[in-house]
C-alpha atoms as a PDB file:
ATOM      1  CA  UNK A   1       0.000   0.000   0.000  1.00  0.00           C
ATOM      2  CA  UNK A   2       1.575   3.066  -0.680  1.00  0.00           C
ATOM      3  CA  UNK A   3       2.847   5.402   2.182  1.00  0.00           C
ATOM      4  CA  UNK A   4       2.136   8.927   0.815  1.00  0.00           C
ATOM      5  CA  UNK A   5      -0.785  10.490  -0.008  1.00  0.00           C
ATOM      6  CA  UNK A   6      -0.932  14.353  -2.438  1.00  0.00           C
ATOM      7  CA  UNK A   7      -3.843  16.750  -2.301  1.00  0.00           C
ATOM      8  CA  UNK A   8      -4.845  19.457  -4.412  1.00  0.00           C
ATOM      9  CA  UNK A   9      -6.481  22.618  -4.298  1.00  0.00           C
ATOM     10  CA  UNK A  10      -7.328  25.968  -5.605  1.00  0.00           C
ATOM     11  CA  UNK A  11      -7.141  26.219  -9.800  1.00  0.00           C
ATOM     12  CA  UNK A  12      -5.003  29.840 -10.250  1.00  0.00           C
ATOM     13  CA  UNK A  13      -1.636  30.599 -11.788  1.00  0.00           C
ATOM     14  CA  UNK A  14       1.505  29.229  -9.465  1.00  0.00           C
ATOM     15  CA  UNK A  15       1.456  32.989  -7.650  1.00  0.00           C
ATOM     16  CA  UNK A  16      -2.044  33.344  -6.765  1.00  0.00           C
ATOM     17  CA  UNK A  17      -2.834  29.784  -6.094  1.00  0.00           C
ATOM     18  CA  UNK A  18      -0.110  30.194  -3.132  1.00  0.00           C
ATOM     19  CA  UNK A  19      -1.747  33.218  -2.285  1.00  0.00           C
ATOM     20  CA  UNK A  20      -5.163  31.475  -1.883  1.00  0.00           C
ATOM     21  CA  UNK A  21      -3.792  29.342  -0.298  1.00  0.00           C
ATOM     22  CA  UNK A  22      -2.514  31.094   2.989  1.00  0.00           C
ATOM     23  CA  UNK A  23      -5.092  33.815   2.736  1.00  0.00           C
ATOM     24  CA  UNK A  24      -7.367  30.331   3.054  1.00  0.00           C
ATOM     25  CA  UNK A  25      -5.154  28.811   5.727  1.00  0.00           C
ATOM     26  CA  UNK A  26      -5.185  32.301   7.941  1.00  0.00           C
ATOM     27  CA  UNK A  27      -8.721  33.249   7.134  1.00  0.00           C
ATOM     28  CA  UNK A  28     -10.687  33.544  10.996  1.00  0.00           C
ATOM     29  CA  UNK A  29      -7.575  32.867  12.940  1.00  0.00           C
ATOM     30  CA  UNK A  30      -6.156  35.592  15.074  1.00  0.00           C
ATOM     31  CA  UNK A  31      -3.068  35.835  17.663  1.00  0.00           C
ATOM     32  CA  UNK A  32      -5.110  35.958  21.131  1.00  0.00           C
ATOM     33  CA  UNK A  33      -6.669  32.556  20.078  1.00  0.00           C
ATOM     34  CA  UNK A  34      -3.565  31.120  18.037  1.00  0.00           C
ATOM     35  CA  UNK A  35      -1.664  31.852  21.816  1.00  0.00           C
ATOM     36  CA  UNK A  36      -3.921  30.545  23.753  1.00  0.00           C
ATOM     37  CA  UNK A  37      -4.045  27.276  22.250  1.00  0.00           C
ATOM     38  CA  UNK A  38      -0.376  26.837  22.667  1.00  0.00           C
ATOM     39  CA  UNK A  39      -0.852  26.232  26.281  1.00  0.00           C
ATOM     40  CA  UNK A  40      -3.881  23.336  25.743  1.00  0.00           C
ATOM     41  CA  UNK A  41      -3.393  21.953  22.319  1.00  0.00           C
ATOM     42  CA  UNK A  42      -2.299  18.420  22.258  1.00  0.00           C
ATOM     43  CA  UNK A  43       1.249  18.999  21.210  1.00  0.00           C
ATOM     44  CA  UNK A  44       2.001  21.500  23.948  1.00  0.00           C
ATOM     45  CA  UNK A  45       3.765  18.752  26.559  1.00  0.00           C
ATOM     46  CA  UNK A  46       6.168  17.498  23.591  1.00  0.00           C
ATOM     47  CA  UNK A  47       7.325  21.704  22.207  1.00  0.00           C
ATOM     48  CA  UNK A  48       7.462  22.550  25.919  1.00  0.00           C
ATOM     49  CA  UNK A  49       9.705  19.579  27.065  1.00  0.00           C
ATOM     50  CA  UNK A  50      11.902  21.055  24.303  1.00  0.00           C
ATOM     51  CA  UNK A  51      11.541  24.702  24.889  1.00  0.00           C
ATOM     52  CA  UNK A  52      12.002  24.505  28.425  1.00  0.00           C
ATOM     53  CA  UNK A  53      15.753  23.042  27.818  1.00  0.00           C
ATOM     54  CA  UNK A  54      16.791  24.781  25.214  1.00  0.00           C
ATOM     55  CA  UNK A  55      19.002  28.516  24.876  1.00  0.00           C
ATOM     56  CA  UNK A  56      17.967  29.197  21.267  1.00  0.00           C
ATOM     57  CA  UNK A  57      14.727  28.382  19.146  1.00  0.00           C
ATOM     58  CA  UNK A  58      14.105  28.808  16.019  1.00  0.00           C
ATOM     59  CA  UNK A  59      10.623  28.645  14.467  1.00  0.00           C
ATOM     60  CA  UNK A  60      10.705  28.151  11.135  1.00  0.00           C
ATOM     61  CA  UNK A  61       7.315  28.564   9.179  1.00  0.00           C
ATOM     62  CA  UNK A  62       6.171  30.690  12.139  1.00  0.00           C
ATOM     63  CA  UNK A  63       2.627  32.200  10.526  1.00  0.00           C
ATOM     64  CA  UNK A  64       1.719  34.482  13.390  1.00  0.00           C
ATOM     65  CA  UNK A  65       4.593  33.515  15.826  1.00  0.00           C
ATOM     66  CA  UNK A  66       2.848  32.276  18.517  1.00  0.00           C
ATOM     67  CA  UNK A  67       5.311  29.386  19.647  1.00  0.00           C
ATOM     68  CA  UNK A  68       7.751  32.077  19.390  1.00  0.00           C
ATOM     69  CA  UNK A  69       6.435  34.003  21.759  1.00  0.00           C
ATOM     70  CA  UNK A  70       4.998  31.036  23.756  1.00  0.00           C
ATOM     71  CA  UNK A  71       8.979  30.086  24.102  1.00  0.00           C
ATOM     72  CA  UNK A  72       9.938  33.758  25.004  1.00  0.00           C
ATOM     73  CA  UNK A  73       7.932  33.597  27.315  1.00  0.00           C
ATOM     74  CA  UNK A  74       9.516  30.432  28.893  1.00  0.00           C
ATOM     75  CA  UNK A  75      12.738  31.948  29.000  1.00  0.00           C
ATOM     76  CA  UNK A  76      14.080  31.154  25.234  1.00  0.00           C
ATOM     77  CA  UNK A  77      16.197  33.299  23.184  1.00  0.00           C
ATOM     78  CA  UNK A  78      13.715  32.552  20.442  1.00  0.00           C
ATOM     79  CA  UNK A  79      13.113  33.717  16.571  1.00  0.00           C
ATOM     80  CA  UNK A  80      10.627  32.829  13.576  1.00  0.00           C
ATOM     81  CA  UNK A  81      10.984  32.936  10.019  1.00  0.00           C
ATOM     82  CA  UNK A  82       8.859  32.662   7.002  1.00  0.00           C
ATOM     83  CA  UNK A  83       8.253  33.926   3.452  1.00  0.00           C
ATOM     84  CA  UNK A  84       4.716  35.446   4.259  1.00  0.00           C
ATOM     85  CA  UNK A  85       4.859  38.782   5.835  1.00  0.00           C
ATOM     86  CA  UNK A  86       1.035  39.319   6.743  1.00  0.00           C
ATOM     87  CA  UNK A  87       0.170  37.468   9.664  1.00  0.00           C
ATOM     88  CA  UNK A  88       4.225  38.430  11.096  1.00  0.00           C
ATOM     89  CA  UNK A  89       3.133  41.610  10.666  1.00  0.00           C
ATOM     90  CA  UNK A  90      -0.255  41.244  12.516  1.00  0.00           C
ATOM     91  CA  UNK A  91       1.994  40.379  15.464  1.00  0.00           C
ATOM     92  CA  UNK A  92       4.217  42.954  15.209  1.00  0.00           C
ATOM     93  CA  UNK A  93       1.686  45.447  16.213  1.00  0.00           C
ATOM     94  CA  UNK A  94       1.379  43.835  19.401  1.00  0.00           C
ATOM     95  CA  UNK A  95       4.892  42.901  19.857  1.00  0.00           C
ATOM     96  CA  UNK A  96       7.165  45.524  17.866  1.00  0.00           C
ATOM     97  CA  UNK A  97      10.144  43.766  19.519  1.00  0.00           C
ATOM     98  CA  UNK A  98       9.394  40.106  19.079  1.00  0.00           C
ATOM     99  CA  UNK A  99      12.135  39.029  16.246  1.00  0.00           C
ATOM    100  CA  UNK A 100       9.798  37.897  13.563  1.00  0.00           C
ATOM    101  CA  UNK A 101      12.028  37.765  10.303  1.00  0.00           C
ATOM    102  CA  UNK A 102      10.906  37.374   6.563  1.00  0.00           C
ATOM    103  CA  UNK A 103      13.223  34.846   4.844  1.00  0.00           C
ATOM    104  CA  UNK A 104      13.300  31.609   2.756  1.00  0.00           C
ATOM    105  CA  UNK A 105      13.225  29.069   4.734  1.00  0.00           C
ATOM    106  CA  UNK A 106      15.635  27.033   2.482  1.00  0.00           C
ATOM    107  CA  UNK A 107      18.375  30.075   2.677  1.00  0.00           C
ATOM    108  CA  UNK A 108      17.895  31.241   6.654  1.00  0.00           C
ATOM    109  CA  UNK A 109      20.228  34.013   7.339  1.00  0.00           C
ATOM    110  CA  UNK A 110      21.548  32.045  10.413  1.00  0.00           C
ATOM    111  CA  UNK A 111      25.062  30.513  11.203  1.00  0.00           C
ATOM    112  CA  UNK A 112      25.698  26.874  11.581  1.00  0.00           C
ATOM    113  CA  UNK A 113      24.553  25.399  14.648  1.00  0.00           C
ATOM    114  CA  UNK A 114      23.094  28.691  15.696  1.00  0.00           C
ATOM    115  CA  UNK A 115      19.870  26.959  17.688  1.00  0.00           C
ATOM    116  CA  UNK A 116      19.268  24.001  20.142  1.00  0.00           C
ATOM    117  CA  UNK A 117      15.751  23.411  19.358  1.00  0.00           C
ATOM    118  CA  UNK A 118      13.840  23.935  15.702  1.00  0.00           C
ATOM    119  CA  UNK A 119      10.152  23.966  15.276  1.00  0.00           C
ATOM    120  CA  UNK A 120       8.497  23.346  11.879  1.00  0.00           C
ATOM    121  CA  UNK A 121       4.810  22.959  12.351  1.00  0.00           C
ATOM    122  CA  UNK A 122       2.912  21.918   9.205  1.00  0.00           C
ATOM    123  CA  UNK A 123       5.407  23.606   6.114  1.00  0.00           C
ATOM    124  CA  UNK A 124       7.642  21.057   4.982  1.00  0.00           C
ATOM    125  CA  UNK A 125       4.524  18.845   3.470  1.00  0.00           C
ATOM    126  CA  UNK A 126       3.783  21.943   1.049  1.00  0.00           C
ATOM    127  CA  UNK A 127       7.079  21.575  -1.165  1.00  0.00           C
ATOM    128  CA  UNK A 128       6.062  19.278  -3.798  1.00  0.00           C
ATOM    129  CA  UNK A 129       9.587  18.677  -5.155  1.00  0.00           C
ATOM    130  CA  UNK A 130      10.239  17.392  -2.032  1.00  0.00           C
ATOM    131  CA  UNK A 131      11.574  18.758   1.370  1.00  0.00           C
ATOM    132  CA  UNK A 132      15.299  17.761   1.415  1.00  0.00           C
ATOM    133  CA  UNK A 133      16.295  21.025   0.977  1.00  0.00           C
ATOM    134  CA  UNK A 134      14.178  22.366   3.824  1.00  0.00           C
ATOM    135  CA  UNK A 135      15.506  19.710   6.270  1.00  0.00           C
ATOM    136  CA  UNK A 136      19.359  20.290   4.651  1.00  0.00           C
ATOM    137  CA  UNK A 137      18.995  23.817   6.374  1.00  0.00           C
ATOM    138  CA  UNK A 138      16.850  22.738   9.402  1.00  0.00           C
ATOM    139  CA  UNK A 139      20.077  20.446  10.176  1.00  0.00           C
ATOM    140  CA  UNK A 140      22.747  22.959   9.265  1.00  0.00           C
ATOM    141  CA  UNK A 141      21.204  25.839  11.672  1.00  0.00           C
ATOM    142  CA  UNK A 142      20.599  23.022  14.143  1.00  0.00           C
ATOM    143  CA  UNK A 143      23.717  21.856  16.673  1.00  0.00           C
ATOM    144  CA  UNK A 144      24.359  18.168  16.934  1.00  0.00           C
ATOM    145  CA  UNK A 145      22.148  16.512  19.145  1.00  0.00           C
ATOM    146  CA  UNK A 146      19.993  19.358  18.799  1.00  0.00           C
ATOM    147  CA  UNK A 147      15.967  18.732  18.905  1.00  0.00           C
ATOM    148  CA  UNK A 148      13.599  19.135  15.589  1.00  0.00           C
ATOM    149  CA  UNK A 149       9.998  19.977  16.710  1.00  0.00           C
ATOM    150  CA  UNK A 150       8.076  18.951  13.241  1.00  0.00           C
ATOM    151  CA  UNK A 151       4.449  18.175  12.100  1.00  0.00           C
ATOM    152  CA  UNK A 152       2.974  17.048   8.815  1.00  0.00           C
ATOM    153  CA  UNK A 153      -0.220  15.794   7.631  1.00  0.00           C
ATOM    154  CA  UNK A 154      -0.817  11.683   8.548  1.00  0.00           C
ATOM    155  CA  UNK A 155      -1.929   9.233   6.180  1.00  0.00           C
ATOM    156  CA  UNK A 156      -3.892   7.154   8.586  1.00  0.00           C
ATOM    157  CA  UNK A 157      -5.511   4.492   8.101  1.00  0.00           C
ATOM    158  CA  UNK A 158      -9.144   5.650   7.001  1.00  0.00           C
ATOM    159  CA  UNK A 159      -7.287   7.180   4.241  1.00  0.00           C
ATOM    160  CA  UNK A 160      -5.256   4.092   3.413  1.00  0.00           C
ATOM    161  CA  UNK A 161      -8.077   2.097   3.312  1.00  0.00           C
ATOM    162  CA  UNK A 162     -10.778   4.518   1.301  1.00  0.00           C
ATOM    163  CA  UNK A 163      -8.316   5.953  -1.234  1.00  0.00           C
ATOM    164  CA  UNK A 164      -8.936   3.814  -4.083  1.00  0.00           C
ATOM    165  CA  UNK A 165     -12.973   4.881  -3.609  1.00  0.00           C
ATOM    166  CA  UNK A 166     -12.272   8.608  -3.648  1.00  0.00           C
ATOM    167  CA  UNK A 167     -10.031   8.198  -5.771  1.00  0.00           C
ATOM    168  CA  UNK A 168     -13.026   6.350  -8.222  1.00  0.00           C
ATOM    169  CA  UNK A 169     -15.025   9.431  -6.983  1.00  0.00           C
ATOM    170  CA  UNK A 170     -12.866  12.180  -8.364  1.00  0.00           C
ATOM    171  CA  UNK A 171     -12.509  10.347 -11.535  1.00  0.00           C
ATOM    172  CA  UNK A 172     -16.237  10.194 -12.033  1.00  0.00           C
ATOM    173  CA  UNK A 173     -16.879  13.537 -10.847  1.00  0.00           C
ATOM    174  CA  UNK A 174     -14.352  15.557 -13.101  1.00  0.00           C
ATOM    175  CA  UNK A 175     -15.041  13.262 -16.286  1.00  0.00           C
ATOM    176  CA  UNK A 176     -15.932  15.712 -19.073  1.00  0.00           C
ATOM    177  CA  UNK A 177     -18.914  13.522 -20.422  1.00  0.00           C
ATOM    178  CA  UNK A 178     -20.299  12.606 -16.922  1.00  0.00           C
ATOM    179  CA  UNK A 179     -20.546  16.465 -16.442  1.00  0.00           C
ATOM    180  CA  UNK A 180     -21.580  17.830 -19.427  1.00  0.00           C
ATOM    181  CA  UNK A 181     -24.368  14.890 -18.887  1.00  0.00           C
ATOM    182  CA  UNK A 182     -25.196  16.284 -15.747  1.00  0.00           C
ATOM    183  CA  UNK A 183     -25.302  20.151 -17.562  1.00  0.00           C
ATOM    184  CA  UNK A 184     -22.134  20.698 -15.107  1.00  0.00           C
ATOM    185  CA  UNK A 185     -19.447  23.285 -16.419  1.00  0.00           C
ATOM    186  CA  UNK A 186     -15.996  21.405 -17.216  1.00  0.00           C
ATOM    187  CA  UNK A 187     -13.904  20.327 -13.856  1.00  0.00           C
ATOM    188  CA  UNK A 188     -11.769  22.887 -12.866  1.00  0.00           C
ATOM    189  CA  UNK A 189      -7.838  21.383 -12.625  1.00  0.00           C
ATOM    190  CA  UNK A 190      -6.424  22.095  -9.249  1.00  0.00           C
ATOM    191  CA  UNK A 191      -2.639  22.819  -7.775  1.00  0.00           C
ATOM    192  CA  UNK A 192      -0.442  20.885  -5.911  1.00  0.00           C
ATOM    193  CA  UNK A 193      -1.591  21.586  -2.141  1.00  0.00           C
ATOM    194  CA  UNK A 194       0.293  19.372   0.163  1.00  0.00           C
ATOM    195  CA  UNK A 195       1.397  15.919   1.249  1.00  0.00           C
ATOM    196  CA  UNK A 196       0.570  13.520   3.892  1.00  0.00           C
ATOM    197  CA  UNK A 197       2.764  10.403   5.150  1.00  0.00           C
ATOM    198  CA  UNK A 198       2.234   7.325   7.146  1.00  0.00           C
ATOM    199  CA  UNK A 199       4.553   7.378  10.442  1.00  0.00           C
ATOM    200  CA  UNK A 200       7.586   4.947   8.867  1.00  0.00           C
ATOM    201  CA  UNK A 201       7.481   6.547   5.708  1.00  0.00           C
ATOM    202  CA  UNK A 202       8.054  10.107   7.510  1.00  0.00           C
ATOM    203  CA  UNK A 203      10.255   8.723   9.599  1.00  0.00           C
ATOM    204  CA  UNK A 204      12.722   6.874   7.243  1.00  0.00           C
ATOM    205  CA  UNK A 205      12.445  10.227   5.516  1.00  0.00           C
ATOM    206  CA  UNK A 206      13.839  12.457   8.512  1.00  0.00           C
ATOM    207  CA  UNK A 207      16.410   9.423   8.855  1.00  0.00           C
ATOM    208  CA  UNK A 208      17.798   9.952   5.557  1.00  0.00           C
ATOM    209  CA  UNK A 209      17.628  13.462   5.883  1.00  0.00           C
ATOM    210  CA  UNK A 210      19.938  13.158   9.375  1.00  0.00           C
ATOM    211  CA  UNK A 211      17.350  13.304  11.805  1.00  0.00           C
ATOM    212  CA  UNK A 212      16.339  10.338  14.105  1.00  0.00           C
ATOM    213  CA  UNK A 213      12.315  10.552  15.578  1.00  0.00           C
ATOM    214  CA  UNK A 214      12.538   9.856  18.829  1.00  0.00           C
ATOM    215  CA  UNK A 215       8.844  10.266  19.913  1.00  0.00           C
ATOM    216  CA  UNK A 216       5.650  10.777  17.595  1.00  0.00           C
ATOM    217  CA  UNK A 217       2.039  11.972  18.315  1.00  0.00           C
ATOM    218  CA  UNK A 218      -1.472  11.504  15.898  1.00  0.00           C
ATOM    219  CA  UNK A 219      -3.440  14.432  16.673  1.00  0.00           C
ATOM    220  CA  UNK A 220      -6.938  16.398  15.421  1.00  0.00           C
ATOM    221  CA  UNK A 221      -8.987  13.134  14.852  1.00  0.00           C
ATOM    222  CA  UNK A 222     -12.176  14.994  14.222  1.00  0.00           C
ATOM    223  CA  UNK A 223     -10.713  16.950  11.288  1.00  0.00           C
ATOM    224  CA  UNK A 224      -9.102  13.869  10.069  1.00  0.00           C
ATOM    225  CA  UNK A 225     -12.134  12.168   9.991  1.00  0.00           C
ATOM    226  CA  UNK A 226     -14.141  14.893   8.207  1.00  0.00           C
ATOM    227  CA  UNK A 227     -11.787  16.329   5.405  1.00  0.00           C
ATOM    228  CA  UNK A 228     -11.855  14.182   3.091  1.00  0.00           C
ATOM    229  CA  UNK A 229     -15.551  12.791   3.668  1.00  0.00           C
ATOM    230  CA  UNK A 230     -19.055  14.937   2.887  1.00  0.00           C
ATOM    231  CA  UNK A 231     -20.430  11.660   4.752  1.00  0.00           C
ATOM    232  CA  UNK A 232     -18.967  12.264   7.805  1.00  0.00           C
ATOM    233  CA  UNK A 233     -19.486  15.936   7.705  1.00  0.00           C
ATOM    234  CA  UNK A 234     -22.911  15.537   7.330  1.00  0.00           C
ATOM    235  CA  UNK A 235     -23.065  13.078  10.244  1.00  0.00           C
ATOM    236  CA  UNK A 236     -21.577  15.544  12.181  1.00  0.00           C
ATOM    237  CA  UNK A 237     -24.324  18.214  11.369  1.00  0.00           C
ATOM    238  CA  UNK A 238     -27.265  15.914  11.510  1.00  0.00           C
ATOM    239  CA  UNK A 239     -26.398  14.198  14.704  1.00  0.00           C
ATOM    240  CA  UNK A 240     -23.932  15.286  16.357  1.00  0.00           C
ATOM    241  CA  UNK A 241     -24.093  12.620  19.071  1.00  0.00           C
ATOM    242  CA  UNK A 242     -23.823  10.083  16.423  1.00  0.00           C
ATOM    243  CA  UNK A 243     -20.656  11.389  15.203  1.00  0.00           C
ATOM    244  CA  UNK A 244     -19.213  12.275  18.767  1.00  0.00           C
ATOM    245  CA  UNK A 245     -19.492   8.217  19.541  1.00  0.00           C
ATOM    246  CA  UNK A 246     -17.937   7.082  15.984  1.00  0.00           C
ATOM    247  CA  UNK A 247     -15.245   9.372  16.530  1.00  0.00           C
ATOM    248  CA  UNK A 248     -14.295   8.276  20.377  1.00  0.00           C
ATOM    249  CA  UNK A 249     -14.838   4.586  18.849  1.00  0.00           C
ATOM    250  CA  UNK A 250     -12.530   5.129  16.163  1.00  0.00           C
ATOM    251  CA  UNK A 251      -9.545   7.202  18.703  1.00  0.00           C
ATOM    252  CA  UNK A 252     -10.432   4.408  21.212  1.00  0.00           C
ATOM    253  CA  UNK A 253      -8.908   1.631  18.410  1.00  0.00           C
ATOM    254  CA  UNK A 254      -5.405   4.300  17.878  1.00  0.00           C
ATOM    255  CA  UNK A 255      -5.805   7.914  16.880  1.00  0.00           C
ATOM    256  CA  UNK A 256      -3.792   6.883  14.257  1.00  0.00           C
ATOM    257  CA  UNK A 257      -7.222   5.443  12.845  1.00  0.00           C
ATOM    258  CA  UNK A 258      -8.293   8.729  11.730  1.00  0.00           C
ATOM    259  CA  UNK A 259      -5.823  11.667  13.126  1.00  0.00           C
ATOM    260  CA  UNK A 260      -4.719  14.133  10.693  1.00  0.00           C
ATOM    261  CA  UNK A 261      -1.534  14.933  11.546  1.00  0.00           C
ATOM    262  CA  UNK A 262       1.440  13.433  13.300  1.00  0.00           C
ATOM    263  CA  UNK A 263       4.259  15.488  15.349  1.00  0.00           C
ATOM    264  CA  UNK A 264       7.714  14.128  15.706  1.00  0.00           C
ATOM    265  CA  UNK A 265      10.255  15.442  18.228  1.00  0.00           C
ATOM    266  CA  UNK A 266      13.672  14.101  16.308  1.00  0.00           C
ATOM    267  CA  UNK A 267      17.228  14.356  16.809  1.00  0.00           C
ATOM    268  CA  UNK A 268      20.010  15.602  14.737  1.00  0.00           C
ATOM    269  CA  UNK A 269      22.435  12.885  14.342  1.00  0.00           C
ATOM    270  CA  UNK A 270      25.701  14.398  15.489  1.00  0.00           C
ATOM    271  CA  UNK A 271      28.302  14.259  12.171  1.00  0.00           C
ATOM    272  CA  UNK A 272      31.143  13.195  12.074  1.00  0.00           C
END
C-alpha cells in the first residue's frame, strides 16, 4: 500500500494559487486565540519539554509567531521565520520587539549550529519537489544533538483504506462527459496543495535526511475524519451525538485510525 498520499487545491496561476492558499489557511484565525491554544493543544507537553531546555529556538514557518512568543515567554532566546509577511506583521503590532524575520526558509540568514531546538509545524509537506532542501537547512542551523519539533499531515488508516474509492469518486466527478451529462461546467484542474505520510514513511524520511524521531504523536482526529468525507461531515451536522461516539470509537482503536496529523520530536544525528 503506498505510504504517501498528495492533495490538491485551488485552480489559479503558481502565484495566486499560493496566495489562496494562505489567505485560506489564515482566514478567521487571530493571535489571542492562536496563543492561547499553545498552552492546551495536544502537542504543547512534547514543544514545551523542548523549549524549556533549550538557549535558542528557532521557528521556522512561524505564521503568526505564537510558539515564538509562547517560548519567550519560557525563558528562550527565540526567533521565527517565514516567506509570508502578513500574519508576522499582525503580530508585530502587538509585539514591535518580538524578532519575527521574513526569509526563505531554504536560505535562513543564520550561522551553523546557531539553535538548540527547531520547530516546523505543518510547512515542509507543502514543497512538492520534495523537502530535502528544507531539512538540509533545518540540520545545518541546528547543533548536533539538537531537537527538531516537526508536524505534517498523517496518512492514517481511514485514508489508506478509502483511497482507491475517492479516488473512483474524483474520476467520475471531473469526467468531461459525466458532467456535461449532468449540464455541469468542465472540472476545474487544481494545484499541488500538500502531502501527507504514514509514520515509517516520515520517519525513514527524517532518517535519511539526518534526523532520528525519537517520539511521535497523531493528533486532530475529528478533522481527520471529516476532510476528506461529505459523509462524515454531514453526520456531524445531523447528529452530532452520532458522530461524537464514531469518533471516540474510532480514537479508542489508535488515533492513528483517523488523526490528521502526526508530530515528531527528532534528533540531529551528530556528524562526524
Amino acid at each position: 500500500m503506498i505510504s504517501t498520499k498528495s492533495w490538491w487545491k485551488f485552480e489559479a496561476d503558481e502565484e495566486k494559487h499560493w496566495d489562496d492558499v494562505w489567505k485560506d489557511h489564515w482566514k478567521g484565525k487571530n493571535l489571542s486565540d492562536l496563543l492561547s491554544s499553545t498552552q492546551s493543544c495536544p502537542e504543547a507537553s512534547i514543544v514545551f519539554r523542548a523549549i524549556d531546555s533549550a538557549e535558542r529556538v528557532l521557528e521556522a514557518g512561524c505564521g503568526f509567531g505564537q510558539w515564538v512568543i509562547a517560548a519567550s515567554q519560557r525563558g528562550a532566546l527565540a526567533v521565527g521565520i517565514d516567506l509570508h509577511r502578513g500574519p508576522m506583521s499582525v503580530t508585530h503590532d502587538a509585539h514591535p520587539s518580538l524578532p519575527l524575520i521574513q526569509a526563505d526558509l531554504v536560505a535562513v540568514p543564520f550561522s551553523d549550529g546557531e539553535f538548540d531546538v527547531i520547530l516546523s509545524f505543518g510547512v515542509v509537506e507543502h514543497f512538492e519537489a520534495g523537502f530535502e532542501p528544507l531539512l538540509a537547512e533545518k540540520s545545518r542551523t541546528l547543533q548536533d544533538d539538537g531537537t527538531l519539533i516537526i508536524s505534517v499531515p498523517y496518512y492514517n488508516l481511514a485514508r489508506r483504506v478509502l483511497e482507491p474509492f475517492i479516488c473512483l469518486r474524483r474520476a467520475l466527478v471531473s469526467h468531461p462527459r459525466i458532467r456535461s451529462a449532468f449540464g455541469k461546467a468542465p472540472y476545474s484542474p487544481r494545484r499541488f496543495y500538500q502531502y501527507a505520510y504514514t509514520g515509517r514513511r516520515f520517519r525513514r524520511l527524517l532518517r535519511e535526511c539526518g534526523f532520528e524521531s525519537c517520539e511521535m504523536l497523531v493528533y486532530e482526529t475529528e478533522f481527520g475524519l471529516t476532510r476528506d468525507y461529505p459523509t462524515m461531515r454531514a453526520l456531524r451536522r445531523r447528529s452530532p451525538r452520532t458522530f461524537r461516539a464514531l469518533l471516540s470509537f474510532l480514537t479508542w482503536i489508535s488515533p492513528r485510525t483517523v488523526g490528521h496529523m502526526q508530530l515528531h520530536r527528532a534528533r540531529k544525528i551528530a556528524s562526524r
